[in-house]
Structures are given as structure tokens and as C-alpha cells.
N, C-alpha and C. Protein backbone atom coordinates (compact mmCIF):
# COMPACT_ATOMS: atom_id res chain seq x y z
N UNK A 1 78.67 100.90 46.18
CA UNK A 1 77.26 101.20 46.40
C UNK A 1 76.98 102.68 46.13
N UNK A 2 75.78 103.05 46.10
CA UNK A 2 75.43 104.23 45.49
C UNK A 2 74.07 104.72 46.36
N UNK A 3 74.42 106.19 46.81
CA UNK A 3 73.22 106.44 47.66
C UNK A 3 71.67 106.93 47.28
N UNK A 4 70.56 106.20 47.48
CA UNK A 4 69.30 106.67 47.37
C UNK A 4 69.02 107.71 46.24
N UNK A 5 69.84 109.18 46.76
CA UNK A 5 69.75 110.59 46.13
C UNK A 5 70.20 110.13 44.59
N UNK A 6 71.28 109.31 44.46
CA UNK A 6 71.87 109.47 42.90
C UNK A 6 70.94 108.49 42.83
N UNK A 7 70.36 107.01 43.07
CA UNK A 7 70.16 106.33 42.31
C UNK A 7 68.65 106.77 41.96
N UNK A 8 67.97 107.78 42.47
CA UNK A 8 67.17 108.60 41.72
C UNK A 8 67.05 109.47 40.95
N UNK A 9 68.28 110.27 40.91
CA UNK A 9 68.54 110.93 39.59
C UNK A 9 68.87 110.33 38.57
N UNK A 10 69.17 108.84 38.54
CA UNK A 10 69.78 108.32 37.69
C UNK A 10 68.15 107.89 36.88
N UNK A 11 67.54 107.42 37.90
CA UNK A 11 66.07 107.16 37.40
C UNK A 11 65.21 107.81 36.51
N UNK A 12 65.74 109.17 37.13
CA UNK A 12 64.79 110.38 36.41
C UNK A 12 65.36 111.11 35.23
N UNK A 13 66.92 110.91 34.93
CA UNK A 13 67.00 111.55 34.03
C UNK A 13 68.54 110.65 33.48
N UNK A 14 68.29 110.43 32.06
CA UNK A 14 69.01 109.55 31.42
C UNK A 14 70.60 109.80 31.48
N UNK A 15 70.86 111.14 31.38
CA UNK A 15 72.05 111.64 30.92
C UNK A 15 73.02 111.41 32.57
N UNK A 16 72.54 111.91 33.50
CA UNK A 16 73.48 111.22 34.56
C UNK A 16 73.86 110.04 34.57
N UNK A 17 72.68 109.52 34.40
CA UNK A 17 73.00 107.88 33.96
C UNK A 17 73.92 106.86 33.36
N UNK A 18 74.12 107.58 32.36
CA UNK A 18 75.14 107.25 30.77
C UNK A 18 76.38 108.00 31.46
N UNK A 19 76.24 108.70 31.88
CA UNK A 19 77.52 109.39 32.32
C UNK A 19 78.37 108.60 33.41
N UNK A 20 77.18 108.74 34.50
CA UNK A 20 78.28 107.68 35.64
C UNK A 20 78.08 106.23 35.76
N UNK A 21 76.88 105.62 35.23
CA UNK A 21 76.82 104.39 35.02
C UNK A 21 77.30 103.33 33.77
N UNK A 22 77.49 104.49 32.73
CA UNK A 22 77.90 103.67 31.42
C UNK A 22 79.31 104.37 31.24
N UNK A 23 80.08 105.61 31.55
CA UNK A 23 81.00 106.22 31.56
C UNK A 23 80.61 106.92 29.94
N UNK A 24 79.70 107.05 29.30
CA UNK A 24 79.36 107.65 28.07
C UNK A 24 79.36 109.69 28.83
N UNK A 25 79.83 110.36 27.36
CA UNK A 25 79.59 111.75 28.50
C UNK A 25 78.73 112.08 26.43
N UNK A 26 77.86 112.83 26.66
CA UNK A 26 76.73 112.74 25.59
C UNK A 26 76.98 113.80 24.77
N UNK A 27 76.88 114.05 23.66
CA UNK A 27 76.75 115.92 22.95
C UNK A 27 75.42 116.44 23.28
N UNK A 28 75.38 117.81 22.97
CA UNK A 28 74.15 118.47 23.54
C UNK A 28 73.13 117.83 22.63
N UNK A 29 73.10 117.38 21.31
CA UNK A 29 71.98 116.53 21.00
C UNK A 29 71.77 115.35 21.50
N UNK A 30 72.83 114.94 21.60
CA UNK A 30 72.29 113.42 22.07
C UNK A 30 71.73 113.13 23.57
N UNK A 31 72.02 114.47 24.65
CA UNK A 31 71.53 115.04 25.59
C UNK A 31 70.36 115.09 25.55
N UNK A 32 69.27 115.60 24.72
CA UNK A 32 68.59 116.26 24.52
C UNK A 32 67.55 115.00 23.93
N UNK A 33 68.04 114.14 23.29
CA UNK A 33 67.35 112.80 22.88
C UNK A 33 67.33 111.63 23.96
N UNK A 34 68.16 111.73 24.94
CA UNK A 34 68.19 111.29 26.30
C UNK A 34 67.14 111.09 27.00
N UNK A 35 66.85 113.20 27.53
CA UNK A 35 66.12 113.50 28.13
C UNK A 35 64.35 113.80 27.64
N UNK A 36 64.27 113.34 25.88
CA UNK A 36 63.04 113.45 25.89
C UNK A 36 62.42 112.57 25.96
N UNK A 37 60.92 113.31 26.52
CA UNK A 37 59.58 111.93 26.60
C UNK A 37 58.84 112.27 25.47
N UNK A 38 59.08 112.58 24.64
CA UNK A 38 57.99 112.48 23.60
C UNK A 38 57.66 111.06 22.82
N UNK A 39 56.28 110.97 22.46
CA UNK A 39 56.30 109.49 22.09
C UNK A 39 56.72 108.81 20.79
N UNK A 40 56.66 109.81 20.02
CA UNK A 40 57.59 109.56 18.78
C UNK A 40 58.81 110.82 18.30
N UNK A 41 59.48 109.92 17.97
CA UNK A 41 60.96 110.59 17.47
C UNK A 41 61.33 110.04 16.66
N UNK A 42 62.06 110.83 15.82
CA UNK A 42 62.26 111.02 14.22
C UNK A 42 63.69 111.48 14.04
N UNK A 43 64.42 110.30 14.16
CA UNK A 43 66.13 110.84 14.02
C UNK A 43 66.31 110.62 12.38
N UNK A 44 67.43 111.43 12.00
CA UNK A 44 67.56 111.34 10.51
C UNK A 44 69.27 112.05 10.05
N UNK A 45 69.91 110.83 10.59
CA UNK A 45 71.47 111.82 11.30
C UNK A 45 72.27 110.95 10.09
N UNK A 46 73.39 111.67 9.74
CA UNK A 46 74.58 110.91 8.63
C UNK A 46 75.11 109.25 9.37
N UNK A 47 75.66 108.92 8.92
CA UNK A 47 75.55 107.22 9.50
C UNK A 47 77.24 107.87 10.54
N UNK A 48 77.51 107.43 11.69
CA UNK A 48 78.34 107.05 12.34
C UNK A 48 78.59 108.20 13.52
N UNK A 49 77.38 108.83 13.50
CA UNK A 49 76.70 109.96 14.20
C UNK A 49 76.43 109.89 15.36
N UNK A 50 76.68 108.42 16.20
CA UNK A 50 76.18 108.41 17.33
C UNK A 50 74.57 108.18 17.42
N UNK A 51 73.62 108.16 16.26
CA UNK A 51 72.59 107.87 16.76
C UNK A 51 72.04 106.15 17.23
N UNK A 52 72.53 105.03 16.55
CA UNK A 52 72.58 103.88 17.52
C UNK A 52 72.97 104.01 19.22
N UNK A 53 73.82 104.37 19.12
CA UNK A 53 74.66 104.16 20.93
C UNK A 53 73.68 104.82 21.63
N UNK A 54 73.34 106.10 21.28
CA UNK A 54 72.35 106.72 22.40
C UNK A 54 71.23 106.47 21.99
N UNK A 55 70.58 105.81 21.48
CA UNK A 55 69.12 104.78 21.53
C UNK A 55 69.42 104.09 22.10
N UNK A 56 70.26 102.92 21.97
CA UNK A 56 70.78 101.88 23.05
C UNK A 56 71.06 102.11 24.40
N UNK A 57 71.23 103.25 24.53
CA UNK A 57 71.06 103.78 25.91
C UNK A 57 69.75 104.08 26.53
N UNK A 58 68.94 104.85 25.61
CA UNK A 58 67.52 104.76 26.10
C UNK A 58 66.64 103.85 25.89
N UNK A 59 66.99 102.86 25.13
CA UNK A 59 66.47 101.73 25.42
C UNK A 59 67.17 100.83 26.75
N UNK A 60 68.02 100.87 27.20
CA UNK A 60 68.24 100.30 28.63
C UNK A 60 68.09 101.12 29.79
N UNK A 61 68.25 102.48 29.92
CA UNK A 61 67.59 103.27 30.68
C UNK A 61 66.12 103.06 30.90
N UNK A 62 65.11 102.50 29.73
CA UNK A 62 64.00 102.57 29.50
C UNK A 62 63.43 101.18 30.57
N UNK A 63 64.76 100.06 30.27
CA UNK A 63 64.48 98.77 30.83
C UNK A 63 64.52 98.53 32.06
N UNK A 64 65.61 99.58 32.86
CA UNK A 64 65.97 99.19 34.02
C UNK A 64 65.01 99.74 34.69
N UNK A 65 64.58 101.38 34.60
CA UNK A 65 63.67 102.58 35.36
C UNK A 65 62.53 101.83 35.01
N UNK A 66 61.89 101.44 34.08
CA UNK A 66 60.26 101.35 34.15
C UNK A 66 59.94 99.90 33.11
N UNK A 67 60.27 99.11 33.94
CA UNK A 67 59.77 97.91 33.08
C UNK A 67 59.19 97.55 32.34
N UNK A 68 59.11 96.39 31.41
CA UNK A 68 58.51 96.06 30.53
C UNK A 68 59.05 95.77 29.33
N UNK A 69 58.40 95.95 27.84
CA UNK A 69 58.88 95.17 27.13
C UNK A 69 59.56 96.44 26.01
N UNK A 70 60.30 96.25 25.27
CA UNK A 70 61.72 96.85 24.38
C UNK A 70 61.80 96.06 23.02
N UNK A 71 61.20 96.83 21.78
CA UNK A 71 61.81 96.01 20.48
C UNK A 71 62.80 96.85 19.60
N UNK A 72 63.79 96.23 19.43
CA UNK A 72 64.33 96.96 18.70
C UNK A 72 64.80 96.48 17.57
N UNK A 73 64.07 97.06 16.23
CA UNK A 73 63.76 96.41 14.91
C UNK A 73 64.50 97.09 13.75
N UNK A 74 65.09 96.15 13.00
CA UNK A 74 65.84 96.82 12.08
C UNK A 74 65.13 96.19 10.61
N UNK A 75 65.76 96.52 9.10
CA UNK A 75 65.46 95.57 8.13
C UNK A 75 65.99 94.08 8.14
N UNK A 76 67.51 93.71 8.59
CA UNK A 76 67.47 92.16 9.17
C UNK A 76 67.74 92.24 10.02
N UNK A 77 67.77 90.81 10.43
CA UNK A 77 67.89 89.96 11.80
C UNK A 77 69.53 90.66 12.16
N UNK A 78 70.39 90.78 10.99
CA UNK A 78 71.88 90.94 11.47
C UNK A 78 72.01 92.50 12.15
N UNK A 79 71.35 93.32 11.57
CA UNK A 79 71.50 94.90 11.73
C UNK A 79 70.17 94.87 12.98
N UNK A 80 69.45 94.08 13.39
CA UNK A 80 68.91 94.75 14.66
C UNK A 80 69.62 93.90 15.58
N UNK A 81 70.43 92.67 15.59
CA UNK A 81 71.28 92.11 16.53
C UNK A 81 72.47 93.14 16.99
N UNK A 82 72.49 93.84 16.18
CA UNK A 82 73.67 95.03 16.18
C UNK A 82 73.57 95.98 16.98
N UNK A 83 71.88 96.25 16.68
CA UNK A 83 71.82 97.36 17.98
C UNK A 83 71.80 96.82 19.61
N UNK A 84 70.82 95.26 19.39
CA UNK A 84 70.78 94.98 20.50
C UNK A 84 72.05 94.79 21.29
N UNK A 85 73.64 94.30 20.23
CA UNK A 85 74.77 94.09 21.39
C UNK A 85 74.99 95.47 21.52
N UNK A 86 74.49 96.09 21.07
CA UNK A 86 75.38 97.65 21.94
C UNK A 86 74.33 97.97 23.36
N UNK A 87 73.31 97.63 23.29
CA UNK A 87 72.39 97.30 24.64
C UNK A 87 72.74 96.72 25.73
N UNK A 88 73.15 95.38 25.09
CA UNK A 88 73.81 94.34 25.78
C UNK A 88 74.94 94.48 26.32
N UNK A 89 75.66 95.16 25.78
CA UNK A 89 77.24 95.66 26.02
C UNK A 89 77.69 96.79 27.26
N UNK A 90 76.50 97.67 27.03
CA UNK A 90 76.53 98.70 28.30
C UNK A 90 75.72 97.99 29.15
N UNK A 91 75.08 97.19 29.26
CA UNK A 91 74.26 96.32 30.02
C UNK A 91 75.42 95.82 30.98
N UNK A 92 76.59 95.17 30.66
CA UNK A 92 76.93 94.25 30.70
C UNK A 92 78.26 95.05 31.59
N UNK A 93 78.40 96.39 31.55
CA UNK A 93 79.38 97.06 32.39
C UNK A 93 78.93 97.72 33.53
N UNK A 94 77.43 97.74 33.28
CA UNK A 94 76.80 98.50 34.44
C UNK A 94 78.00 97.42 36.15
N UNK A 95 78.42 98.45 37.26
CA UNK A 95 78.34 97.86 38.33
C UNK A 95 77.48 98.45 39.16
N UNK A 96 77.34 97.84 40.05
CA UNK A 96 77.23 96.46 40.28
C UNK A 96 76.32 95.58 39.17
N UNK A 97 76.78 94.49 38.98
CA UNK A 97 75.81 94.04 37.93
C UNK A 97 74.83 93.46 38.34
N UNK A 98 73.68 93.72 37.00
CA UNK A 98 72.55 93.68 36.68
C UNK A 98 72.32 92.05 36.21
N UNK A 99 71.57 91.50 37.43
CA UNK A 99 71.27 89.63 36.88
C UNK A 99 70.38 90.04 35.69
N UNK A 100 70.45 88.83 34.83
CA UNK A 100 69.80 88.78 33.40
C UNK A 100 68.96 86.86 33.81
N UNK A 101 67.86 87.34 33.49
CA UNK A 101 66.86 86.02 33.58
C UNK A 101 67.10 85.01 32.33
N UNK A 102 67.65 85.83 31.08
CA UNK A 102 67.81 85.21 29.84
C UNK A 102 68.48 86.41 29.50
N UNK A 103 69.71 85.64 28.49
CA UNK A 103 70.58 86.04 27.83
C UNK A 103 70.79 85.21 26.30
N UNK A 104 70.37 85.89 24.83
CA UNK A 104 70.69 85.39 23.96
C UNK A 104 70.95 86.47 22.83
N UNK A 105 71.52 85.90 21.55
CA UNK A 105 71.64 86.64 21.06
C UNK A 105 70.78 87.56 20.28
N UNK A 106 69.72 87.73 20.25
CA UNK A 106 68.56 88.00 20.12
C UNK A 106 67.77 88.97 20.94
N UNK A 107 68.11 88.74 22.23
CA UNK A 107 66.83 89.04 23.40
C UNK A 107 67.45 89.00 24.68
N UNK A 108 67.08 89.21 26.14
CA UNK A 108 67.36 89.21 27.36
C UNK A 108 66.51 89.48 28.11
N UNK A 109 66.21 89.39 29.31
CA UNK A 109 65.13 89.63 30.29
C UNK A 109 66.14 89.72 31.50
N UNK A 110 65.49 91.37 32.07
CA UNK A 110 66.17 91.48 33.40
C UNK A 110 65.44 91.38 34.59
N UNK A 111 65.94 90.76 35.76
CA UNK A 111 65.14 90.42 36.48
C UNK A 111 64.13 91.27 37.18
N UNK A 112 64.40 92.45 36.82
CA UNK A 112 63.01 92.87 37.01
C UNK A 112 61.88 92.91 36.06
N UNK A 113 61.81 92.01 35.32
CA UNK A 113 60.92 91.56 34.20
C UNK A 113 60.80 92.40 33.01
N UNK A 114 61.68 93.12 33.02
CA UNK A 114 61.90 93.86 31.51
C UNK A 114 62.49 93.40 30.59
N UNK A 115 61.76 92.94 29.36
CA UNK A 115 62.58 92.04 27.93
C UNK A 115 62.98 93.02 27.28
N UNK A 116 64.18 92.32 26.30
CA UNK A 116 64.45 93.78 25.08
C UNK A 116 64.78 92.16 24.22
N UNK A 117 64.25 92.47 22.75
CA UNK A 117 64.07 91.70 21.63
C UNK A 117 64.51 92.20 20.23
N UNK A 118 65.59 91.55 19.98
CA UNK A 118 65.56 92.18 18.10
C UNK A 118 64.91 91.34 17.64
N UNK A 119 64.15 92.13 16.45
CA UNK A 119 63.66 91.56 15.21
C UNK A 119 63.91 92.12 14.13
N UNK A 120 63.61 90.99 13.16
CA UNK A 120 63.82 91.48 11.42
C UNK A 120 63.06 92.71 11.41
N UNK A 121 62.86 93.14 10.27
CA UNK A 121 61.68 93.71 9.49
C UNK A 121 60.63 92.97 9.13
N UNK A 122 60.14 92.01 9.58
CA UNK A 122 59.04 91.51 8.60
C UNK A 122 57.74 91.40 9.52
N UNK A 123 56.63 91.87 9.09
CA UNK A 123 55.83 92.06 9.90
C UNK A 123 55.27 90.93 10.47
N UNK A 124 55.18 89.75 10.13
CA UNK A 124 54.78 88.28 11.05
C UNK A 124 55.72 88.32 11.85
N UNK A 125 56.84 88.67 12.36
CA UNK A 125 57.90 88.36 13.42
C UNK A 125 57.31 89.59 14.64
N UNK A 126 56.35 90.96 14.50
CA UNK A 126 56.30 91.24 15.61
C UNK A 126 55.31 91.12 15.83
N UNK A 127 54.12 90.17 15.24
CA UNK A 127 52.94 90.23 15.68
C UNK A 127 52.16 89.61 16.98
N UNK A 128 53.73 88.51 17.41
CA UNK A 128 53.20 88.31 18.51
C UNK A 128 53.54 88.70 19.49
N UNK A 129 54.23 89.90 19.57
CA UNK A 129 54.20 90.61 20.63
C UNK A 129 53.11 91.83 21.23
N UNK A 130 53.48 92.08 22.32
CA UNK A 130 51.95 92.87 22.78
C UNK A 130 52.52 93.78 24.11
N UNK A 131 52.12 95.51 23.63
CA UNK A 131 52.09 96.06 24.50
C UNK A 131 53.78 96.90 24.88
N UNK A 132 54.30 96.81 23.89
CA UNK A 132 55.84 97.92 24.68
C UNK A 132 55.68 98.69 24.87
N UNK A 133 56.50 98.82 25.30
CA UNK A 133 57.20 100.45 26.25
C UNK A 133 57.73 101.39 25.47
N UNK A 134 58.60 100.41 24.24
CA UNK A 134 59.39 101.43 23.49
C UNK A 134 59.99 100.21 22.60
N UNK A 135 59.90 100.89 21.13
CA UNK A 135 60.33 100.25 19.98
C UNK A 135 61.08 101.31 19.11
N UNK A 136 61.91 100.55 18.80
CA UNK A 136 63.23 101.49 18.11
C UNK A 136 63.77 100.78 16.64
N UNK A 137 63.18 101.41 15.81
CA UNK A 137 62.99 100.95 14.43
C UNK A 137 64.64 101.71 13.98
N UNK A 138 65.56 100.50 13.44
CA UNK A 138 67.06 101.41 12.97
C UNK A 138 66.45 101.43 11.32
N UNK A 139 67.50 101.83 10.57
CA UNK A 139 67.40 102.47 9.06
C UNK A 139 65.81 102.51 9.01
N UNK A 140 65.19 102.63 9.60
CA UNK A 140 63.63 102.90 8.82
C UNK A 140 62.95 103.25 7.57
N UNK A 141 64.37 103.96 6.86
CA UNK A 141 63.65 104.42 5.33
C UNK A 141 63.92 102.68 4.95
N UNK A 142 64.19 101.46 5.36
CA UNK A 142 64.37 100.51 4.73
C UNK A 142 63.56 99.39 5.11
N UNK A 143 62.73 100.24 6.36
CA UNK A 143 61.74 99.32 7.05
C UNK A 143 60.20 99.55 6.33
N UNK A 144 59.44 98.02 6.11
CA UNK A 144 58.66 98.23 4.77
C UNK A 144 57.55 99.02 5.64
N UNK A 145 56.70 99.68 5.16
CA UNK A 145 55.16 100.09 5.24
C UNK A 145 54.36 99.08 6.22
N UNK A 146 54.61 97.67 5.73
CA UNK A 146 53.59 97.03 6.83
C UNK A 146 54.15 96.64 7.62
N UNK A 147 55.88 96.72 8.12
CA UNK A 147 55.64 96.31 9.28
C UNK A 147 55.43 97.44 10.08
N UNK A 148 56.04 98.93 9.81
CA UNK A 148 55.19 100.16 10.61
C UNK A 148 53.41 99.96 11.10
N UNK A 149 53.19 99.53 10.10
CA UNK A 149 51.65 99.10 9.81
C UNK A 149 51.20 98.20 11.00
N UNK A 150 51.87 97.14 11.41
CA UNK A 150 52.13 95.74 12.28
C UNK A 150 52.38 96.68 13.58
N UNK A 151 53.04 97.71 13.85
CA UNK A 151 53.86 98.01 14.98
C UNK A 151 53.09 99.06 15.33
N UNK A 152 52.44 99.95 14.55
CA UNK A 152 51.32 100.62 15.22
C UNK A 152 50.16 100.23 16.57
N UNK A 153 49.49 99.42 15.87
CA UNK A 153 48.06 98.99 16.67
C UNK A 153 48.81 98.86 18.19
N UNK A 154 50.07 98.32 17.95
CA UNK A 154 50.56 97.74 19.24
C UNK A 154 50.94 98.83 20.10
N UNK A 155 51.54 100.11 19.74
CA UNK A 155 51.52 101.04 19.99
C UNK A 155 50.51 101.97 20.75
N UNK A 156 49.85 102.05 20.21
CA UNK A 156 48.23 102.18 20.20
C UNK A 156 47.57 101.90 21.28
N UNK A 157 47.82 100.53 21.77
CA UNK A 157 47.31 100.37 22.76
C UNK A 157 47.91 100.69 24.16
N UNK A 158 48.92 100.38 23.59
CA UNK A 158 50.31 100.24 25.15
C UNK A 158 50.59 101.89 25.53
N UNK A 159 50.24 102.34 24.47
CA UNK A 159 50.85 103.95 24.75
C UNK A 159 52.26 104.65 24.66
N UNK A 160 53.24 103.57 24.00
CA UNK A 160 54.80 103.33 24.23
C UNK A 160 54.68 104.32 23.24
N UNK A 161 56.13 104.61 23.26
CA UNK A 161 57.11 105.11 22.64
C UNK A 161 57.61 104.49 21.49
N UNK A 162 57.92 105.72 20.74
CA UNK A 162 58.70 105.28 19.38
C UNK A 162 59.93 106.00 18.75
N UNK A 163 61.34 105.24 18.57
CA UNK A 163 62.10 106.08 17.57
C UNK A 163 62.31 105.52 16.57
N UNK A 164 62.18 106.16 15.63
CA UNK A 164 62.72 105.53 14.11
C UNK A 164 63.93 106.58 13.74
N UNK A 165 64.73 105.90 13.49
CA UNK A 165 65.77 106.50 13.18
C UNK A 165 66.51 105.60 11.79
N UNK A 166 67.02 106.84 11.05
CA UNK A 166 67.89 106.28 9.58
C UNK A 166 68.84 107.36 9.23
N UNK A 167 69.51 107.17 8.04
CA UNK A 167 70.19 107.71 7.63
C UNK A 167 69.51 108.50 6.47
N UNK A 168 69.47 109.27 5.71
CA UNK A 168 68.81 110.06 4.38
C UNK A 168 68.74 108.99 3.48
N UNK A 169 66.93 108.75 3.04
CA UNK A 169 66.96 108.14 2.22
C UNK A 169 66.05 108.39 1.36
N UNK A 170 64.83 107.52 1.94
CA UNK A 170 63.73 107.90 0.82
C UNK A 170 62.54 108.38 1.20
N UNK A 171 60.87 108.47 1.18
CA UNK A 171 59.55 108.93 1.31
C UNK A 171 59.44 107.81 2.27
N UNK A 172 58.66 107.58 3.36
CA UNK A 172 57.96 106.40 3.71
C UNK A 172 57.02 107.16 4.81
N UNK A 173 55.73 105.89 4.57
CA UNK A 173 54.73 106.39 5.64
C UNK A 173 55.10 105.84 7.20
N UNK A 174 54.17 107.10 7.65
CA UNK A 174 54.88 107.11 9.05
C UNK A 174 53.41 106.85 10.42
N UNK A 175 53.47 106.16 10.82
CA UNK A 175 52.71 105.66 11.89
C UNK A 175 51.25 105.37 10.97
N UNK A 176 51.31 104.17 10.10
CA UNK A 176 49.62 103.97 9.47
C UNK A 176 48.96 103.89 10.45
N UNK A 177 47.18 103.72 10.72
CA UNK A 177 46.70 102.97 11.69
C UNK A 177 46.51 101.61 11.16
N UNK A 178 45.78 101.12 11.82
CA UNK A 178 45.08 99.67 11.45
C UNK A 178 44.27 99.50 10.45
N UNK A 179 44.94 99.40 8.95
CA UNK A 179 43.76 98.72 8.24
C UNK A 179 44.27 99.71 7.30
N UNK A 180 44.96 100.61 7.34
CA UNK A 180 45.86 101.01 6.01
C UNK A 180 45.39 102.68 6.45
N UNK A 181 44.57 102.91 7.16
CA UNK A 181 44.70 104.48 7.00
C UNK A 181 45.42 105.59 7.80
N UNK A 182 46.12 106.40 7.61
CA UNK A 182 47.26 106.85 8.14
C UNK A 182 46.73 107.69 8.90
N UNK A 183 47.51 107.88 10.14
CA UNK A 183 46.87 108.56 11.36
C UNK A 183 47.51 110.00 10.96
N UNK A 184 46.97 111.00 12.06
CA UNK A 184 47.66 111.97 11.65
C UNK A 184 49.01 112.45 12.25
N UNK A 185 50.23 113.13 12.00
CA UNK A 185 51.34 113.44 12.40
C UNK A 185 51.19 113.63 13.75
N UNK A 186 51.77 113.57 14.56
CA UNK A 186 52.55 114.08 15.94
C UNK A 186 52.26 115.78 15.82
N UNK A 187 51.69 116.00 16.43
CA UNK A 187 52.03 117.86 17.06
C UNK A 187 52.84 118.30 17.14
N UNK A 188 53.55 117.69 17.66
CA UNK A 188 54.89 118.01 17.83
C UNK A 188 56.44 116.82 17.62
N UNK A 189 57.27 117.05 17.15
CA UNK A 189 58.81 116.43 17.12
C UNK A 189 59.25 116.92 18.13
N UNK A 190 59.46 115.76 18.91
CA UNK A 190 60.98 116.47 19.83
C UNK A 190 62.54 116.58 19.56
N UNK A 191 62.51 115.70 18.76
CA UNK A 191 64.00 115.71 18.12
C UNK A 191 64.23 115.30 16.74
N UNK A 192 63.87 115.74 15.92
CA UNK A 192 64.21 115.97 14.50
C UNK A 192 65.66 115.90 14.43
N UNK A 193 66.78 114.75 14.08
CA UNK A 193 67.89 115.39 13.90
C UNK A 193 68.21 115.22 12.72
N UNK A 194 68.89 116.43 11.74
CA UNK A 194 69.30 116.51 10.18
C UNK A 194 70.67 116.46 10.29
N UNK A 195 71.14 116.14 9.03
CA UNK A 195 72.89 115.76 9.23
C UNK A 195 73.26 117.36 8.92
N UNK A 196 74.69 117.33 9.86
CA UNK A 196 75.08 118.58 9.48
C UNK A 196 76.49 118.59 9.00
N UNK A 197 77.03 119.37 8.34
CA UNK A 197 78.71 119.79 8.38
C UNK A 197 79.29 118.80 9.52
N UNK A 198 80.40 118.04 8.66
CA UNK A 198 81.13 117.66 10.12
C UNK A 198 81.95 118.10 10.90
N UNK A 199 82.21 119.13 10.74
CA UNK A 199 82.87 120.81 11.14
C UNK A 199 81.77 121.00 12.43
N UNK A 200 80.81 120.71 12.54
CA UNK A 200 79.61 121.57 13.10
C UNK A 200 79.70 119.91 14.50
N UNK A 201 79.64 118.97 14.02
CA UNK A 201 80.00 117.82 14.65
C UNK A 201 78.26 117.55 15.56
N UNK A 202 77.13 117.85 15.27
CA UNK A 202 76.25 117.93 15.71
C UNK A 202 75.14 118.05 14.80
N UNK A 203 74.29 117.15 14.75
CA UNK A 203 72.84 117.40 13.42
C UNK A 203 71.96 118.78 14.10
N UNK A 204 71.19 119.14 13.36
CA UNK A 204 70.31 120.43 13.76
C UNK A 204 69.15 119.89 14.38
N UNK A 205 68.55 120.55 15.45
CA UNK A 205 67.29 120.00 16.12
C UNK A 205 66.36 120.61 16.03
N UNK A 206 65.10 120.09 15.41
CA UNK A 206 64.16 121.11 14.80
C UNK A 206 62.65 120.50 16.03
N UNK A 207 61.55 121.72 16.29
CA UNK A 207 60.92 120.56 16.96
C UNK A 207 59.63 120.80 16.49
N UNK A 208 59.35 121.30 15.18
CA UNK A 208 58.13 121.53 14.32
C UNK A 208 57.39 120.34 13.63
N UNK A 209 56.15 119.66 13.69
CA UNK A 209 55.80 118.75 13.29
C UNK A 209 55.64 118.86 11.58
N UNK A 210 55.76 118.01 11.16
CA UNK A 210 55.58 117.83 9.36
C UNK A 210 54.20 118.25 8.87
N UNK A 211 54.17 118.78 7.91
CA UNK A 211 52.63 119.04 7.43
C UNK A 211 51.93 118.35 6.92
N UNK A 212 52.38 116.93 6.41
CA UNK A 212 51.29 115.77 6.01
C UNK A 212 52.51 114.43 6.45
N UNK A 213 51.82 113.45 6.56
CA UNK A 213 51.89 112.12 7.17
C UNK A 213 53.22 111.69 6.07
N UNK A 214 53.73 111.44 5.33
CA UNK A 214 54.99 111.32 4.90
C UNK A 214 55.61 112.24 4.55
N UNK A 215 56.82 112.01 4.49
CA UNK A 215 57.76 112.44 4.95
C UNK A 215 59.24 111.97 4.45
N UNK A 216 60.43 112.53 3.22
CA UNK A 216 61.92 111.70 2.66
C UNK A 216 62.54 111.88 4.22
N UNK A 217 63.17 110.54 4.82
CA UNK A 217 64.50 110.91 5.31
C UNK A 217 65.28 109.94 4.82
């Protein structure tokens, strides 16, 4: 058992969390992507970087502390099932354990009524959902225009959170609104991460917003 004091720090801030509840111990970026609330984030790290695992962490941090609903969307069904078992997986070591209302390969609901759902890329697969908390788009330079397009409005309303995260790729638009016209950038990035030297073992964190609405990563 665990007293009151921690299981509120654990609430309030991700990185204790991952530390004594998942046994994960974080780098100062991935620290730092933990602990932010900003509503969109823009990872853009070399592939095997650690940026899946610690999304998967804040996407179950996200599930347990403040309920509700979790998509986490890739270009297929196979590569967002991927992120979801690494969800599932630290899910699944938490002790004492955490009852699950539904368990599939796909999706789960914890009993405190928080779902987490993979989906494809294709924008009819998230349209019937409504209202997250937080959606976590993987390779995104590979995720098309409309389903960003699809995943907005929903956004929009709910007020959730967003990371898109990929590896260096190509131009793509970034948060359209409804009906094709592109909103304007974020004020601010909280975590920009660029690949760096693997000598350096850490991407660079920039937290300057872009000067027009697309954007290569």
C-alpha cells in the first residue's frame, strides 16, 4: 500500500510515477515531456529514441489521474496496436493492480471509466468518437491530412490534448479546422524534440512556435 502523500504526487506529476510505479527512471527530455501540459506537442526524434514508451506513459498517467477517453492513432491498425501494448504492458505491472472493465487487443476500459483505443489512420474509423482527453498520433508525417482534419473538430471541442510524434520525414499540415481551413499554430511548443548525435543521447528541446501552419518533420 502506498500513503495518501505519494499517491498524490504520483497524480500530479508524471515522472514520480514512471519511476516508482512503472520502475521506468526517464532522461531529462523525456522528463520534461512527462511533465508538460501543453495542448499540443510536436515530437520529431530518430526512431528508437524512446519517444513511443514515454507517450505510453502519458497516455496511462493521463487514464488513471483524470479520466476519460485516450486515442492513440497510428497509419495502421498494426503500428497503433503497438503503441497501445506498450500502454497495456505498463498497465499491466502497475501494483497493486488496476481492474480493466475490457481488455482487447485494440482498446481497454479502466474501471474508473477511462478508455484508451487504437486506430488506423483512416478518417471514418475516428469519427465516431467524441470528446478526448488526449490523442497521440505515432509516425504522423504518414498520417494523411484528413484524418488530422477528422481529429481536430474533436479536439476542439473537448479541449484535449495532442501529440504527434514521427520520425524526419516530410511537410504535412498541422491541426486543419473544420472544413479545410487551417487554424493558426500554437504560441507556443512545449517540446519540440530534433534528433541529435547519438553521442549527445538526447534530441534538442526547442520551445518556439513555427511561423506558418506547416511544417517538414
Amino acid at each position: 500500500m502506498y500513503d495518501i502523500g505519494r499517491g498524490l504526487c504520483w497524480a500530479l506529476d508524471a515522472v514520480p510515477f514512471a519511476e516508482d510505479r512503472l520502475g521506468f527512471v526517464p532522461d531529462a527530455w523525456q522528463a520534461q515531456l512527462l511533465r508538460s501540459r501543453s495542448q499540443w506537442i510536436l515530437l520529431n526524434c530518430c526512431r528508437q529514441s524512446g519517444k513511443s514508451t514515454t507517450t505510453a506513459i502519458v497516455a496511462l498517467h493521463q487514464a488513471i489521474y483524470d479520466p476519460g477517453l485516450v486515442l492513440c492513432v497510428s497509419p495502421s491498425l498494426r503500428q497503433s496496436r503497438e503503441l497501445f501494448a506498450k500502454v497495456i504492458g505498463f498497465l499491466k505491472s502497475i501494483e497493486p493492480v488496476i481492474p480493466l472493465e475490457e481488455d482487447n487487443k485494440s482498446s481497454c476500459e479502466l474501471s474508473n471509466g477511462s478508455r484508451i483505443v487504437s486506430l488506423p489512420g483512416d478518417p471514418d474509423t475516428v469519427r465516431g468518437y467524441s470528446a478526448p482527453k488526449l490523442v497521440i498520433t505515432d509516425e504522423a508525417a504518414y498520417v494523411s491530412d484528413a484524418m488530422q482534419a477528422a481529429i481536430a473538430p474533436m479536439l476542439a471541442v473537448s479541449q484535449g490534448r495532442q501529440i504527434d510524434m514521427s520520425s524526419p520525414s516530410r511537410e504535412i499540415c498541422l491541426i486543419p479546422k473544420a472544413g479545410g481551413e487551417a487554424a493558426p499554430p500554437p504560441n507556443r511548443y512545449d517540446a519540440t524534440m530534433l534528433p541529435m548525435p547519438v553521442v549527445s543521447g538526447e534530441p534538442k528541446v526547442t520551445t518556439e512556435a513555427p511561423s506558418s501552419r506547416r511544417r517538414t518533420i
